[in-house]
Protein backbone atom coordinates (compact mmCIF):
# COMPACT_ATOMS: atom_id res chain seq x y z
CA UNK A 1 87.04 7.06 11.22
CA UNK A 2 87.72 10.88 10.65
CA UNK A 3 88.59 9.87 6.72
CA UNK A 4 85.14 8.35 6.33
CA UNK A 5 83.50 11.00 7.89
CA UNK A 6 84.84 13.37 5.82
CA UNK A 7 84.50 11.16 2.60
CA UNK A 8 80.59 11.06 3.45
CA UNK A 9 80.25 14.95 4.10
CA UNK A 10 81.99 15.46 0.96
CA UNK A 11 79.99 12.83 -0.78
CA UNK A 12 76.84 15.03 0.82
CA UNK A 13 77.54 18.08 -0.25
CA UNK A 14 78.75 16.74 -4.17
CA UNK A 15 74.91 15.10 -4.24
CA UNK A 16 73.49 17.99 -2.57
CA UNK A 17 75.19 20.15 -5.61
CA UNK A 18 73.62 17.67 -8.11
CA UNK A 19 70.43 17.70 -7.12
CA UNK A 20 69.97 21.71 -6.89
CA UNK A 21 71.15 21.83 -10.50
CA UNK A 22 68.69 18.95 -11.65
CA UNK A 23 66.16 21.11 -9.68
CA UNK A 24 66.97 24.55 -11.58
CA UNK A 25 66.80 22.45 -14.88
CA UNK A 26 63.00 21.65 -14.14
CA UNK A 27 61.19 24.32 -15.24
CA UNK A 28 58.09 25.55 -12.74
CA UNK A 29 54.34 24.61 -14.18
CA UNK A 30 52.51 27.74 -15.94
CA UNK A 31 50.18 29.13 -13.38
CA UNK A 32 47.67 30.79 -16.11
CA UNK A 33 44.68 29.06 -16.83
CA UNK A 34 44.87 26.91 -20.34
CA UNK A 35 43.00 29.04 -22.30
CA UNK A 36 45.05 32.10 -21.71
CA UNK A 37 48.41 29.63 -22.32
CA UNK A 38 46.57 28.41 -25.63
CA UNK A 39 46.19 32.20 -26.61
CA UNK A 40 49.94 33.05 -25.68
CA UNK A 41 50.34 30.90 -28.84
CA UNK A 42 47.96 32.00 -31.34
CA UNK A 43 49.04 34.95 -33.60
CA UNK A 44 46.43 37.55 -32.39
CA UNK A 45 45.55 38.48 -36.22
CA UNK A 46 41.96 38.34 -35.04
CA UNK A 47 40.95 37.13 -38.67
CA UNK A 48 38.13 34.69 -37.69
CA UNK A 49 39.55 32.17 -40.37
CA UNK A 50 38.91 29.83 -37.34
CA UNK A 51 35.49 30.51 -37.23
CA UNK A 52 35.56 32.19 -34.26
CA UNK A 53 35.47 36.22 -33.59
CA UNK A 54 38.85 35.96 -32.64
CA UNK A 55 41.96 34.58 -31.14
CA UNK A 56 40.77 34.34 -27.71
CA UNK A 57 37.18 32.87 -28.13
CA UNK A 58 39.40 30.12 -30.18
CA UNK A 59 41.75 29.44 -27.82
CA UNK A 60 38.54 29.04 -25.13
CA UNK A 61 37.23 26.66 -27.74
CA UNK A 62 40.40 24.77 -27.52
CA UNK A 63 40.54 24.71 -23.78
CA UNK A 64 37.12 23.64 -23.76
CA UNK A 65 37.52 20.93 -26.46
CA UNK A 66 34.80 22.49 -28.77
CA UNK A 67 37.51 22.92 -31.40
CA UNK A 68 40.80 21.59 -33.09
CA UNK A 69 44.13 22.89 -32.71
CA UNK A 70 44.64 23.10 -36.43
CA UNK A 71 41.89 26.16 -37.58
CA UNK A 72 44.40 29.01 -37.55
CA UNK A 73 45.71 29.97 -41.37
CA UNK A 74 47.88 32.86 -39.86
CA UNK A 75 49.58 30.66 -37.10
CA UNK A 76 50.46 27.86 -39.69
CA UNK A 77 52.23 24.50 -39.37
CA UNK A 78 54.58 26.34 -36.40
CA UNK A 79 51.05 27.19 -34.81
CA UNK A 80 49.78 24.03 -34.51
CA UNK A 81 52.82 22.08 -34.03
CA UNK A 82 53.40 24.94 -30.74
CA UNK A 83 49.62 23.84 -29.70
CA UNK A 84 50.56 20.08 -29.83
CA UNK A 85 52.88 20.02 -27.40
CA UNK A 86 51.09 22.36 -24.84
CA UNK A 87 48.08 20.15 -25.06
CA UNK A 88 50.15 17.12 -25.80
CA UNK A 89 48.50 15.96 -28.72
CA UNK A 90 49.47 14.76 -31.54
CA UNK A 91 50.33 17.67 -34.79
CA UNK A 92 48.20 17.37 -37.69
CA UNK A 93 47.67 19.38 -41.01
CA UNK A 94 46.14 22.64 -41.53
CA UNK A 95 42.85 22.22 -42.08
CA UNK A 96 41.66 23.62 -45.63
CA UNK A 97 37.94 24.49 -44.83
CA UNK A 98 40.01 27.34 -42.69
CA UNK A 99 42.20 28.35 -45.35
CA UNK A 100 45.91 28.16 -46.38
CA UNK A 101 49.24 29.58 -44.59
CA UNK A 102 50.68 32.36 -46.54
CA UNK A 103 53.13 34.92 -45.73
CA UNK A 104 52.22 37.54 -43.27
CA UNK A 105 50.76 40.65 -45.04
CA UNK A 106 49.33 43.76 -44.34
CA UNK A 107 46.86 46.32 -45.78
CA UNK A 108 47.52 48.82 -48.44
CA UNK A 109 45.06 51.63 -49.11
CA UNK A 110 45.43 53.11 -52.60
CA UNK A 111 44.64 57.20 -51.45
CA UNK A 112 44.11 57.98 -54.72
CA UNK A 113 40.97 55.57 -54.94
CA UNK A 114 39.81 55.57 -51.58
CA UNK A 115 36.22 57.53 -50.67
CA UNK A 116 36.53 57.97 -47.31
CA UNK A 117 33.36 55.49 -46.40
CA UNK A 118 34.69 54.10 -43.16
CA UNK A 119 33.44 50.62 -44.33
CA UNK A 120 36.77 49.53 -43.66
CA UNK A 121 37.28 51.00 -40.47
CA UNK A 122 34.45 49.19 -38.87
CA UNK A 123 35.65 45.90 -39.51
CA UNK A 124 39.31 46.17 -38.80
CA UNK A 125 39.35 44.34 -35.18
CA UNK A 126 43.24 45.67 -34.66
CA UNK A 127 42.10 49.66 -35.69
CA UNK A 128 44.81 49.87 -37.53
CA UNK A 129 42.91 51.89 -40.16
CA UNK A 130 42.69 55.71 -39.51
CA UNK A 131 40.91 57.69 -41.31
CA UNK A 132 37.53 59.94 -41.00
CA UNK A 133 34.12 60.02 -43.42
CA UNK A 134 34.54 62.03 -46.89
CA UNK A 135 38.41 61.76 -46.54
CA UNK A 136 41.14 59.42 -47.24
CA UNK A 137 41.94 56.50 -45.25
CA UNK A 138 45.47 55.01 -44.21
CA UNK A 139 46.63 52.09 -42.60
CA UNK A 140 49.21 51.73 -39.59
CA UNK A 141 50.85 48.85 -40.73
CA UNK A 142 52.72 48.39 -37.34
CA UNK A 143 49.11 47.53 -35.88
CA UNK A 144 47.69 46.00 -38.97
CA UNK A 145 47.47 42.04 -38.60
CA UNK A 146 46.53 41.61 -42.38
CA UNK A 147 43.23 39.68 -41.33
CA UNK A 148 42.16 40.75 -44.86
CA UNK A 149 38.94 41.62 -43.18
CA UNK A 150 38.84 45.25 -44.51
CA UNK A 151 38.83 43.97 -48.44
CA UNK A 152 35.20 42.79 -48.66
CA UNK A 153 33.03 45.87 -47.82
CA UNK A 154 35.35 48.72 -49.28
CA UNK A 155 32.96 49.71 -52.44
CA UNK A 156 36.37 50.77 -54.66
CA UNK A 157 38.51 47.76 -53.78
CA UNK A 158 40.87 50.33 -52.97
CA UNK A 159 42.57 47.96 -50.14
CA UNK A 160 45.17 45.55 -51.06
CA UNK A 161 47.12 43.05 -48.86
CA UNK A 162 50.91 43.27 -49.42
CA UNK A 163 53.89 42.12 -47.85
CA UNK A 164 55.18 44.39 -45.09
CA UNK A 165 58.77 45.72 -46.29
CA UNK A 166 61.16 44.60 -43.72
């Protein structure tokens, strides 16, 4: 009688063991609210390629189902595919009308070209642009997203987007 009690406590405490580690393998639910989890995800370039002013009113859209996980050129095929399995949907393709996925890049201001017109500041949604009016402009590249956002309303086409050296 004593051997089967102790073959059952040991028995207990063996399943006991087995089910705390299956426990510790499941991994608690993500308390934020979708949209913020969607966000987590996007590549906060804030380049409106997506058609939205940024990264966060597109990951709202998401939540909300007003718009498709596959609208972000800078987040890529990793972007999406990341999106699919939050949501649980199924990947798909980039979709073209949004652009293509390059290589990250980031903004180059040529200081012997620039004029000092700001244009470029004001449309930088990362300020990664400093600079002040009548003088040359530079770019903190740690900060710059390469959004390529700056390139349309600089008068010289002084800005280029390069690859960041490594």
């Amino acid at each position: 009688m004593i051997e089967i009690v102790a073959l059952l406590a040991g028995l207990a405490a063996v399943f006991g063991f087995a089910l705390r580690r299956a426990a510790a393998r499941v991994p608690a639910p993500d308390p934020r609210p979708l949209a913020e989890r969607i966000d987590a995800l996007l590549p906060q370039t804030q380049c409106g390629q997506c058609r939205y002013a940024g990264c966060r009113p597109y990951a709202d859209a998401i939540a909300a189902g007003d718009a498709d996980i596959n609208q972000c050129p800078p987040g890529g095929a990793a972007g999406i595919r990341a999106l699919a399995a939050l949501l649980g949907r199924a990947e798909k393709p980039l979709d073209p009308a949004h652009g293509v996925e390059a290589p990250r890049t980031v903004a180059l201001i040529d200081e012997a070209v620039c004029i000092g017109c700001t244009k470029c500041i004001q449309v930088c949604p990362t300020d990664a642009i400093l600079g002040a009016p009548q003088t040359m402009h530079s770019v903190l590249s740690d900060e710059c997203t390469g959004c390529g956002l700056c390139l349309v309303p600089c008068p010289v086409d002084c800005i280029a987007l390069i690859e960041p050296s490594r």
